[in-house]
PDB file of N, CA and C in Angstrom:
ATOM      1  N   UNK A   1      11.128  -6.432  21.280  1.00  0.00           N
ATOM      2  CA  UNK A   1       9.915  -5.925  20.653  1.00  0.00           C
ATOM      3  C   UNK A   1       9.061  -7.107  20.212  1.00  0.00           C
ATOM      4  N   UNK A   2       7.835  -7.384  20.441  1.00  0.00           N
ATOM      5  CA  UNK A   2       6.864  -8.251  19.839  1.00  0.00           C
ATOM      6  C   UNK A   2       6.098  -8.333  18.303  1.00  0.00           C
ATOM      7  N   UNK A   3       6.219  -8.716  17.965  1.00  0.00           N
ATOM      8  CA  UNK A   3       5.365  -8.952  16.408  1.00  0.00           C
ATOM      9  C   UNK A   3       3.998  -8.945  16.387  1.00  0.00           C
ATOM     10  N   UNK A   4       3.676  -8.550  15.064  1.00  0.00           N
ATOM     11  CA  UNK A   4       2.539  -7.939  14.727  1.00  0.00           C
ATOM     12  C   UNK A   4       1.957  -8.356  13.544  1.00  0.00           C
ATOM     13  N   UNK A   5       0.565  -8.850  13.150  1.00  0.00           N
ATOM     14  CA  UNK A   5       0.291  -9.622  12.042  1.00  0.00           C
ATOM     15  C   UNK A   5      -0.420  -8.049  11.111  1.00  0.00           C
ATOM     16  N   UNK A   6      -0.092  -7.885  10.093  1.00  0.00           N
ATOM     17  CA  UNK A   6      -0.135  -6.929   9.076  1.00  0.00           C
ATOM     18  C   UNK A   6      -1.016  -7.981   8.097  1.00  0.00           C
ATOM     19  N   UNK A   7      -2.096  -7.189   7.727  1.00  0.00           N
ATOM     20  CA  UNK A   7      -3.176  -7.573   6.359  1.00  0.00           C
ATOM     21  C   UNK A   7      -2.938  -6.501   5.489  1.00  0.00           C
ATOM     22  N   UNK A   8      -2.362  -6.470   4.243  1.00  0.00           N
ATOM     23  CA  UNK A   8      -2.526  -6.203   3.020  1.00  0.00           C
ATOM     24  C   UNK A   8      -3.334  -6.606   1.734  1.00  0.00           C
ATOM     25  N   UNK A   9      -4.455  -5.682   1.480  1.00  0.00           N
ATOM     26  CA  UNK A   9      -5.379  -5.935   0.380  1.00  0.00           C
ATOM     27  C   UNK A   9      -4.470  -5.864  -1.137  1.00  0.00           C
ATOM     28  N   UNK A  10      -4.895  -6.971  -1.903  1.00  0.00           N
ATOM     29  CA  UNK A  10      -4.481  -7.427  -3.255  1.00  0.00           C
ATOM     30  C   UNK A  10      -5.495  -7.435  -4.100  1.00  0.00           C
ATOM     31  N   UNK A  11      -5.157  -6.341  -4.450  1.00  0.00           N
ATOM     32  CA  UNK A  11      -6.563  -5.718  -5.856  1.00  0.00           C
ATOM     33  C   UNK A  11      -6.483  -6.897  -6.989  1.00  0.00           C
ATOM     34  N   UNK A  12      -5.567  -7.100  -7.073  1.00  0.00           N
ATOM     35  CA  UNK A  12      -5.642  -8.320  -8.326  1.00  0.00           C
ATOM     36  C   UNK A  12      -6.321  -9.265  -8.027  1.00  0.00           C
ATOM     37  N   UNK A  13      -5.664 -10.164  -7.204  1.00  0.00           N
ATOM     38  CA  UNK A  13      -6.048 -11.442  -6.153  1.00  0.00           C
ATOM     39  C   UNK A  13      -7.386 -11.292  -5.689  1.00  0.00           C
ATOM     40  N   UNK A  14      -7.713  -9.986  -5.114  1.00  0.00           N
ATOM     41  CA  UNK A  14      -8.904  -9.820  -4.252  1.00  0.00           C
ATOM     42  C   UNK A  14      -8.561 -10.545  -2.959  1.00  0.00           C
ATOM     43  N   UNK A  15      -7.770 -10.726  -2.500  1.00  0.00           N
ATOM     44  CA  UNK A  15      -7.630 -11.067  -1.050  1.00  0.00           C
ATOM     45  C   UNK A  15      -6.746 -10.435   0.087  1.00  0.00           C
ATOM     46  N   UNK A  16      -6.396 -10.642   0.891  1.00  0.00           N
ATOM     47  CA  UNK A  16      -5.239  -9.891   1.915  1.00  0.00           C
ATOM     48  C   UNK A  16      -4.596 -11.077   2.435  1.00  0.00           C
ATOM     49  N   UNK A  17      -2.606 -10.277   2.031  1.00  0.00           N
ATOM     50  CA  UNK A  17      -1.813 -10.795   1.926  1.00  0.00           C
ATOM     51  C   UNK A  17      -1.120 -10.880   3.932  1.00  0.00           C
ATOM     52  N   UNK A  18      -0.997 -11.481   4.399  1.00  0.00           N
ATOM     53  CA  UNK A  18      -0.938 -11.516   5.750  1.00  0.00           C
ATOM     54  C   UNK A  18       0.686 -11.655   5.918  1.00  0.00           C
ATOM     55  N   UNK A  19       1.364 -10.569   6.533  1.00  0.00           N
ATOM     56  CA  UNK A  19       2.652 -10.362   7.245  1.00  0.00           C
ATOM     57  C   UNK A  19       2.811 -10.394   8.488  1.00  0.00           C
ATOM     58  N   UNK A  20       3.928 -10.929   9.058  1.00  0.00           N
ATOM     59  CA  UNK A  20       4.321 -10.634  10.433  1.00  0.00           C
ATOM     60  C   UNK A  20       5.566  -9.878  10.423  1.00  0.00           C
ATOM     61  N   UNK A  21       5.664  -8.825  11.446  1.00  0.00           N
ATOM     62  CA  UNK A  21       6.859  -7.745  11.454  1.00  0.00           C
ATOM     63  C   UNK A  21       6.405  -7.514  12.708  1.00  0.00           C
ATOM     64  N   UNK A  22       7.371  -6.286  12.905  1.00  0.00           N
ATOM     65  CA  UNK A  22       7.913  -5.913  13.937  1.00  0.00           C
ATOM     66  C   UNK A  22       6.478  -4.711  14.327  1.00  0.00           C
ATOM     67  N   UNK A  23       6.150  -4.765  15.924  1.00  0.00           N
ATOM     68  CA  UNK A  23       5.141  -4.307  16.471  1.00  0.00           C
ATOM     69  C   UNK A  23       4.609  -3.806  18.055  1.00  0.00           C
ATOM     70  N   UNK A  24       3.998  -3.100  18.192  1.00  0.00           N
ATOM     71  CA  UNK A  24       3.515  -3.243  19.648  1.00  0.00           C
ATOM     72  C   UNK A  24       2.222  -3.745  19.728  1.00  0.00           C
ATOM     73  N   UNK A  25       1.404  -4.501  18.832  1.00  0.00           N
ATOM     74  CA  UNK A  25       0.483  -5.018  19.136  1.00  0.00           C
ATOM     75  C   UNK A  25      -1.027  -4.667  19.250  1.00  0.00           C
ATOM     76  N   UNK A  26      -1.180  -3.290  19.087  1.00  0.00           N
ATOM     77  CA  UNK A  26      -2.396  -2.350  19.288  1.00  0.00           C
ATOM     78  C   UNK A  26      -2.628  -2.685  17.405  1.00  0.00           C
ATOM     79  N   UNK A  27      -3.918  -2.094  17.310  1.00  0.00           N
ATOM     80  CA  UNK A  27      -4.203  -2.345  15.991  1.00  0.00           C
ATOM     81  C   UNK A  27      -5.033  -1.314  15.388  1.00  0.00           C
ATOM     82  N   UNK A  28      -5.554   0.006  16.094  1.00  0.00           N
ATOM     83  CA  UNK A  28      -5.954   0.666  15.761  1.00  0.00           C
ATOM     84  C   UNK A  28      -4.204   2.138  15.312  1.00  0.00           C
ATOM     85  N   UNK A  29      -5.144   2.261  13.939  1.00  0.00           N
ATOM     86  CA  UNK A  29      -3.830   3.518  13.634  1.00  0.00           C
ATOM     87  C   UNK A  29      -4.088   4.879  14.411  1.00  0.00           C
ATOM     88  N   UNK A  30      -5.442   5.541  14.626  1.00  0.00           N
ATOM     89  CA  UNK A  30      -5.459   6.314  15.555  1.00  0.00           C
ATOM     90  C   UNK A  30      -5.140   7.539  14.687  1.00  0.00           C
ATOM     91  N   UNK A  31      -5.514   9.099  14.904  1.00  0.00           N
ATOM     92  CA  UNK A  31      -5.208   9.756  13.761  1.00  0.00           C
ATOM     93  C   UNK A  31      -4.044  10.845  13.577  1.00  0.00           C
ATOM     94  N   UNK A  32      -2.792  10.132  14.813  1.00  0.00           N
ATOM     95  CA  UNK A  32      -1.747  10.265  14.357  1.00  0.00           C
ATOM     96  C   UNK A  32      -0.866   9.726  13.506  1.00  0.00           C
ATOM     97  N   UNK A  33      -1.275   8.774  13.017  1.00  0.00           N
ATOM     98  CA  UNK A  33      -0.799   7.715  12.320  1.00  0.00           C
ATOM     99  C   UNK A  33      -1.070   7.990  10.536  1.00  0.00           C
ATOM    100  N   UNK A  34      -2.367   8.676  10.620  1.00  0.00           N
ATOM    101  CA  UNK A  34      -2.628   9.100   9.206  1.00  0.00           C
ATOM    102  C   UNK A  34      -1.929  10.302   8.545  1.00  0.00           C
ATOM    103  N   UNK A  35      -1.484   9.860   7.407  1.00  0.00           N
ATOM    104  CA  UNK A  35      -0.122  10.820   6.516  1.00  0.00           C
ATOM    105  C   UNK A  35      -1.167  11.263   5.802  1.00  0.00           C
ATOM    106  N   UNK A  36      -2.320  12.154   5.938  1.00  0.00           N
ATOM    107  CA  UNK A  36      -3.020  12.884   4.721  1.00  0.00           C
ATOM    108  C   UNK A  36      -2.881  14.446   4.937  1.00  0.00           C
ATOM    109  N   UNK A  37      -3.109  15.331   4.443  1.00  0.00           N
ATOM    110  CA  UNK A  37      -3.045  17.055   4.446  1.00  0.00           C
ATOM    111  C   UNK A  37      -4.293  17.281   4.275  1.00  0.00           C
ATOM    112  N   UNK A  38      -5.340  16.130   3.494  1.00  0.00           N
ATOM    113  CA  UNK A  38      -6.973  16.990   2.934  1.00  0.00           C
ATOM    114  C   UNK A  38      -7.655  16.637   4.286  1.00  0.00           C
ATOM    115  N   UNK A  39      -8.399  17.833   3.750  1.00  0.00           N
ATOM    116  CA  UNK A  39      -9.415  18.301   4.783  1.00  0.00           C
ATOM    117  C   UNK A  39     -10.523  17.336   4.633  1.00  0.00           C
ATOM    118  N   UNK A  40     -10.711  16.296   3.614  1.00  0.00           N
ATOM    119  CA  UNK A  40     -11.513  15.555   3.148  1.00  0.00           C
ATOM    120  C   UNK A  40     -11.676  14.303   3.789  1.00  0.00           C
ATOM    121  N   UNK A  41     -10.766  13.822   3.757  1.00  0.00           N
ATOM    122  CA  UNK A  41      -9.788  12.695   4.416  1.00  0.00           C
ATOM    123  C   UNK A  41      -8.637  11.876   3.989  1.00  0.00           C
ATOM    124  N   UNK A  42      -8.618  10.745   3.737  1.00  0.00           N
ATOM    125  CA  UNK A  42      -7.139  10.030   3.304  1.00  0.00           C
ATOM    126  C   UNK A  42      -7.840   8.869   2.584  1.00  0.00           C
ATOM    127  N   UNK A  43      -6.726   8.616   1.297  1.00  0.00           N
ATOM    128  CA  UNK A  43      -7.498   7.327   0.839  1.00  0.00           C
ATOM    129  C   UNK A  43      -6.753   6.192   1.896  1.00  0.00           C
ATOM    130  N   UNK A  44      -7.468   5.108   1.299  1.00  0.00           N
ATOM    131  CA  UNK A  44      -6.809   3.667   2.398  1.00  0.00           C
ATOM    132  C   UNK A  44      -5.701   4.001   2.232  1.00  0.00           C
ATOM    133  N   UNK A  45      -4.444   3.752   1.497  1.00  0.00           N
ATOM    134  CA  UNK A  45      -3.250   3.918   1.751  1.00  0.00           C
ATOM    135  C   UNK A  45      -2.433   4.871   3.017  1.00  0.00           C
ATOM    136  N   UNK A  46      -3.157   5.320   3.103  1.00  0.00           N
ATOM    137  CA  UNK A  46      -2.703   6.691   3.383  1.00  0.00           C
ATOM    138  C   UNK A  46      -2.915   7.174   5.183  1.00  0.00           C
ATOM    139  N   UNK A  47      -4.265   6.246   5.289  1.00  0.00           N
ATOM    140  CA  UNK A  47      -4.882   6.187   6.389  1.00  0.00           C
ATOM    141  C   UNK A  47      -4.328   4.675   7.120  1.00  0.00           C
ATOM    142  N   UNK A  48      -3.630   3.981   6.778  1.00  0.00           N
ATOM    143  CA  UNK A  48      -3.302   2.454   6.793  1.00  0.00           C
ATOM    144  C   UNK A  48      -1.967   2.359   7.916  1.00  0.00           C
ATOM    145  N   UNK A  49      -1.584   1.231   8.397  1.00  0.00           N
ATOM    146  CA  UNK A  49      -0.453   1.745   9.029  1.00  0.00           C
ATOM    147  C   UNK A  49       0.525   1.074   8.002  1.00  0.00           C
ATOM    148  N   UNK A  50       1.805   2.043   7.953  1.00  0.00           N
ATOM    149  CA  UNK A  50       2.741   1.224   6.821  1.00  0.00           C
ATOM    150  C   UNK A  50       3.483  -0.063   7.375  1.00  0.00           C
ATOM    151  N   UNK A  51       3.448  -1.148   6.536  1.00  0.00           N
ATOM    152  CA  UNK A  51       4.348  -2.207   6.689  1.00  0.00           C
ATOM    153  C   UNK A  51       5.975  -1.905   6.806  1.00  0.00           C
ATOM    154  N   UNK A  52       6.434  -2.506   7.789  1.00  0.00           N
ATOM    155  CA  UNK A  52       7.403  -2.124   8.170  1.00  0.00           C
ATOM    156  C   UNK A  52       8.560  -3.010   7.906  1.00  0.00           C
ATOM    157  N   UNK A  53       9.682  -2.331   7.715  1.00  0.00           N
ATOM    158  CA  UNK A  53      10.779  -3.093   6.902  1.00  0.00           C
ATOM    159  C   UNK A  53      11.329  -4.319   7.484  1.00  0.00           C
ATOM    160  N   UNK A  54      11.550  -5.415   7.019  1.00  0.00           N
ATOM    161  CA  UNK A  54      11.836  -6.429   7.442  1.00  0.00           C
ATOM    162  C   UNK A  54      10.910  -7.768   7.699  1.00  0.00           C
ATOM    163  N   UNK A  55       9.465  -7.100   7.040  1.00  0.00           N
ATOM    164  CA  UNK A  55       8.231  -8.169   7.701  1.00  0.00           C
ATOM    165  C   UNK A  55       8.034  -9.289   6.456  1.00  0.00           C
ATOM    166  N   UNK A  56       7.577 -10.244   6.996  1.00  0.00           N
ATOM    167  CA  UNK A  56       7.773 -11.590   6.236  1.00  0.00           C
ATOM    168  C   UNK A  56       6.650 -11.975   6.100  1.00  0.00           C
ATOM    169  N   UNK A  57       6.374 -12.289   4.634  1.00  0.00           N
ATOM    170  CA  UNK A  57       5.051 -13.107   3.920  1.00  0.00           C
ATOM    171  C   UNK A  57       4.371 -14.273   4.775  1.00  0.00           C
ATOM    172  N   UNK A  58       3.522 -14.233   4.995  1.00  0.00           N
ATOM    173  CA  UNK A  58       3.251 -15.951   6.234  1.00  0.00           C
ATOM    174  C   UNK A  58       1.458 -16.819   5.462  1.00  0.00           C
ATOM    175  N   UNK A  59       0.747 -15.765   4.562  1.00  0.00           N
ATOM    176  CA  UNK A  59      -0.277 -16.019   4.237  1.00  0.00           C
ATOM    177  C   UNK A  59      -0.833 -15.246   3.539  1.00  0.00           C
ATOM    178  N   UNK A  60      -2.387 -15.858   3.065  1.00  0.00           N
ATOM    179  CA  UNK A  60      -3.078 -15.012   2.478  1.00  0.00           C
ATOM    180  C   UNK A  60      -4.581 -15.731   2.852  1.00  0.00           C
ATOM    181  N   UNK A  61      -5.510 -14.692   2.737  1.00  0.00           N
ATOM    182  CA  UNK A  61      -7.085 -15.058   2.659  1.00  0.00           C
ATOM    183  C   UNK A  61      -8.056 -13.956   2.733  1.00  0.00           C
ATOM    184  N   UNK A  62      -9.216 -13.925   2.605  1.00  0.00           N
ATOM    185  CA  UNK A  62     -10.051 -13.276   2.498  1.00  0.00           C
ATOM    186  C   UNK A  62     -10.316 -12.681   3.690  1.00  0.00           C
ATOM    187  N   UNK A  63     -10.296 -12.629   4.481  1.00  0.00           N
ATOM    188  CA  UNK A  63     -10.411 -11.520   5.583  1.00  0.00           C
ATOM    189  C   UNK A  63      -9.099 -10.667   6.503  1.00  0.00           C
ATOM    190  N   UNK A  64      -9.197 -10.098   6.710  1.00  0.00           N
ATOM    191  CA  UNK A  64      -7.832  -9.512   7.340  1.00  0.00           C
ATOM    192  C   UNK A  64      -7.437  -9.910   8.846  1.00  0.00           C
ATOM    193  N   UNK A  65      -6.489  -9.724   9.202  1.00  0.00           N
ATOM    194  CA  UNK A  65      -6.144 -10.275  10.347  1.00  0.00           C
ATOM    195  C   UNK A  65      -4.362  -9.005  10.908  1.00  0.00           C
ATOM    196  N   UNK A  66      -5.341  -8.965  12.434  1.00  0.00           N
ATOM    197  CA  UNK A  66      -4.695  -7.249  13.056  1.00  0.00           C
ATOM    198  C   UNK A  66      -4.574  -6.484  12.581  1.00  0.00           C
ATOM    199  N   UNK A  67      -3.472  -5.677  11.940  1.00  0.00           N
ATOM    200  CA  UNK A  67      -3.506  -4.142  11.380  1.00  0.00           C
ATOM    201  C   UNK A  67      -3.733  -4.338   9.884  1.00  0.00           C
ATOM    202  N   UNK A  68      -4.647  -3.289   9.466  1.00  0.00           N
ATOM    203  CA  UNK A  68      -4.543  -3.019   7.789  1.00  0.00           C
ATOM    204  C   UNK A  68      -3.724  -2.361   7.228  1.00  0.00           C
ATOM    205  N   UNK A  69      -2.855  -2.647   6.672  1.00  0.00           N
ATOM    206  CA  UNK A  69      -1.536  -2.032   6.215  1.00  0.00           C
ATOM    207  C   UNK A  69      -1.618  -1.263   4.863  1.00  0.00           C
ATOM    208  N   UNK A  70      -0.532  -0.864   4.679  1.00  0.00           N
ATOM    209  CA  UNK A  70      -0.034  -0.902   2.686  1.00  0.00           C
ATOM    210  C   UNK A  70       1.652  -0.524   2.782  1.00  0.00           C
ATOM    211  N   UNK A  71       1.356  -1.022   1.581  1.00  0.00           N
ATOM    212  CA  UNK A  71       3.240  -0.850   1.261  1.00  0.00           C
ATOM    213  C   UNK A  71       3.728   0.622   1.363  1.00  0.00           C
ATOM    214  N   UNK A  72       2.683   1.323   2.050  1.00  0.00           N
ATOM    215  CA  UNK A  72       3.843   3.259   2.217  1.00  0.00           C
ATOM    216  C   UNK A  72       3.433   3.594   0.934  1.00  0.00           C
ATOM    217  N   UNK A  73       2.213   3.608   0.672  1.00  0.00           N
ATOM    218  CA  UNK A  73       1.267   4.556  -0.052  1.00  0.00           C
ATOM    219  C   UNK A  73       1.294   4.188  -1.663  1.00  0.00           C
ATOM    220  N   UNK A  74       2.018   2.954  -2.078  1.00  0.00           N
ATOM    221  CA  UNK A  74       1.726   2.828  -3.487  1.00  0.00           C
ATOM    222  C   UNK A  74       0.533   2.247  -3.652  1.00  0.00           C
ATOM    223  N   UNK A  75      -0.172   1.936  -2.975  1.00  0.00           N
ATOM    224  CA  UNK A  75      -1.685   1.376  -3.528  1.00  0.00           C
ATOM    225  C   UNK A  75      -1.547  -0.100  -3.988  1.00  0.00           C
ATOM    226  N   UNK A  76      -2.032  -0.669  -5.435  1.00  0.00           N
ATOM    227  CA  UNK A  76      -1.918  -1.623  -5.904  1.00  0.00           C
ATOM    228  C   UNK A  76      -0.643  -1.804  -7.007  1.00  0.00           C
ATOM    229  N   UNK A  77       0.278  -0.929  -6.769  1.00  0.00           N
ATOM    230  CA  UNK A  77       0.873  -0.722  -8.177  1.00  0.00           C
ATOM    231  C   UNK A  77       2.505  -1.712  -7.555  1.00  0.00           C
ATOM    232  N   UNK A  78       2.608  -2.529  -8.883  1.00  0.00           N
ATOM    233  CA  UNK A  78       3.992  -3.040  -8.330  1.00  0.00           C
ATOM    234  C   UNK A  78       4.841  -2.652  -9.198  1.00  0.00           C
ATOM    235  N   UNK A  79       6.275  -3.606  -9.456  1.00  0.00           N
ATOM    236  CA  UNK A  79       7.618  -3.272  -9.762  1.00  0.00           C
ATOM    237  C   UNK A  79       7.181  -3.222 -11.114  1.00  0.00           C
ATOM    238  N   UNK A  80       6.567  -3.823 -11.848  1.00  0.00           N
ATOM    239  CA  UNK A  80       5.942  -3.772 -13.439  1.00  0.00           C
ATOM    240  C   UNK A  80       5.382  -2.571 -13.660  1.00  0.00           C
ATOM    241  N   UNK A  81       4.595  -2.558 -13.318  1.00  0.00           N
ATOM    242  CA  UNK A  81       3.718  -1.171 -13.663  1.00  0.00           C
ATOM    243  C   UNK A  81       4.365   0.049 -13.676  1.00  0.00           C
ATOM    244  N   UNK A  82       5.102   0.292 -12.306  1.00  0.00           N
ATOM    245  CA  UNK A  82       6.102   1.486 -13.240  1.00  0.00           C
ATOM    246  C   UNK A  82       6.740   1.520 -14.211  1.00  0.00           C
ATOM    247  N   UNK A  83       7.470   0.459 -14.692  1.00  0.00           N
ATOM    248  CA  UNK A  83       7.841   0.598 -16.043  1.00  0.00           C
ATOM    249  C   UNK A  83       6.829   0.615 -17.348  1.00  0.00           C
ATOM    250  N   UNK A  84       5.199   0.204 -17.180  1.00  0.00           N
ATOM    251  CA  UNK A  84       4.508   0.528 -17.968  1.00  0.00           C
ATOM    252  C   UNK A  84       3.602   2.402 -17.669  1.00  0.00           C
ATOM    253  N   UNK A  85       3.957   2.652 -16.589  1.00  0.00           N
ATOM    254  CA  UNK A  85       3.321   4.255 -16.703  1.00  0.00           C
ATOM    255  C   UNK A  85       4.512   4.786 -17.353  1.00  0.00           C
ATOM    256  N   UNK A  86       5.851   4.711 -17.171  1.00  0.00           N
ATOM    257  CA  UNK A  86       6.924   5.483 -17.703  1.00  0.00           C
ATOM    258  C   UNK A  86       6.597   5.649 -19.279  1.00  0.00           C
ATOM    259  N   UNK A  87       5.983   4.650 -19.655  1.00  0.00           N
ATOM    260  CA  UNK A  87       6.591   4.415 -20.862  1.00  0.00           C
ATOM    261  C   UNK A  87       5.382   4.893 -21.509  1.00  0.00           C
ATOM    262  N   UNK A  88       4.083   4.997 -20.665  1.00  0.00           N
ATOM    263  CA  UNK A  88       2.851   5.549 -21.313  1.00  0.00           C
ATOM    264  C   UNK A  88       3.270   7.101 -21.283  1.00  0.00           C
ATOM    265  N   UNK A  89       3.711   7.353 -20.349  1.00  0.00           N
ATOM    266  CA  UNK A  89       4.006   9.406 -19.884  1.00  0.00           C
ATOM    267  C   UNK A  89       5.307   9.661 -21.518  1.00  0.00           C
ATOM    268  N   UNK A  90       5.713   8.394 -21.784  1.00  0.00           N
ATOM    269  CA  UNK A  90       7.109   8.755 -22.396  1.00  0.00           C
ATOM    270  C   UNK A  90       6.211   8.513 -24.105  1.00  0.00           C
ATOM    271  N   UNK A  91       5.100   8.114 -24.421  1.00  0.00           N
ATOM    272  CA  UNK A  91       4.878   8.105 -25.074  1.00  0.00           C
ATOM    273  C   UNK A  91       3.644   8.836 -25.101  1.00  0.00           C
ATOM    274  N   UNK A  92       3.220   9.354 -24.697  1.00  0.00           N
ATOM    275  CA  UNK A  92       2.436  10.601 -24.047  1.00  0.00           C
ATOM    276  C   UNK A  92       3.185  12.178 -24.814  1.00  0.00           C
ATOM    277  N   UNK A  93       3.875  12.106 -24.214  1.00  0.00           N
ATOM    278  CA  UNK A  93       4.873  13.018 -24.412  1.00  0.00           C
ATOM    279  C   UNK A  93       5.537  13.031 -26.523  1.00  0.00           C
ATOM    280  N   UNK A  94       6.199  12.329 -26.603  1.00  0.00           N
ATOM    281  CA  UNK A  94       6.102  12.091 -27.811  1.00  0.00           C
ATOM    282  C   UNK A  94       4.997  12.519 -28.826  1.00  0.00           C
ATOM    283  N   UNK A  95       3.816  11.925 -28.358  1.00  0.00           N
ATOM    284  CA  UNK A  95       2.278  12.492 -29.142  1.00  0.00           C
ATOM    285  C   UNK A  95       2.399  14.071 -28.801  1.00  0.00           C
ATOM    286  N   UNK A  96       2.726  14.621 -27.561  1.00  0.00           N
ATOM    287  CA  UNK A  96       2.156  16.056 -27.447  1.00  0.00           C
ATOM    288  C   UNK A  96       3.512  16.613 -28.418  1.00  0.00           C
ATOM    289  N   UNK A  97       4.659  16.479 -28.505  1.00  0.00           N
ATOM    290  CA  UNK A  97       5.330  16.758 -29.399  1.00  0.00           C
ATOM    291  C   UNK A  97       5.536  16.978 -30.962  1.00  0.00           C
ATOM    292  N   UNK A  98       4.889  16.100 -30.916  1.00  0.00           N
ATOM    293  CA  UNK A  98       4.434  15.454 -32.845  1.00  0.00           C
ATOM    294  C   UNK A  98       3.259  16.607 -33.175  1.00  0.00           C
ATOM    295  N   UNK A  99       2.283  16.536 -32.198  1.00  0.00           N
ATOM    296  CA  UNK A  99       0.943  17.520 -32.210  1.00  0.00           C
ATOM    297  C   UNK A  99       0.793  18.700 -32.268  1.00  0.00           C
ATOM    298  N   UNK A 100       1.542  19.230 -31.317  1.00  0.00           N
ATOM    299  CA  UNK A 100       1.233  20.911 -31.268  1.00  0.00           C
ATOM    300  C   UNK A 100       1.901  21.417 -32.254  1.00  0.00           C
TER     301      UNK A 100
END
């Protein structure tokens, strides 16, 4: 199988994070490829092709380069941030408790 250069956008950074993985080389996702149900359309994630397991960091810069990816639909959110929504929903929760 041949490799494939994957661009991932970095909301923080503002730039795209450039992977190589595993590929056939075409670069359009095509709209079998899109995981959405709305009739509306798909956000980027969603419409993106997912990065695929095993692909390796090689760069970064401001423009993208072959497929536009995402990490399989989390958007910008990393290993931190879930532990800060948990803890907002968990203290969320707490307030609606105390309240009603």
């Amino acid at each position: 199988m041949s490799s494939t250069t994957y661009s991932i956008w970095d909301f923080r950074r503002k730039l795209y994070d450039y992977y190589r993985g595993p590929g056939d080389g075409a670069t359009h996702a095509g709209p079998s490829k899109i995981r959405s149900n709305s009739e509306i359309g798909a956000i980027p994630e969603l419409a993106a092709w997912t990065l695929p397991a095993g692909s390796v960091k090689i760069g970064s810069g401001p423009m993208p380069q072959g497929r536009i990816a995402s990490m399989g639909g989390l958007g910008d959110l990393d290993s931190g941030d879930g532990v800060r929504v948990g803890l907002l929903m968990l203290a969320a929760y707490f307030a609606w408790k105390v309240l009603r």
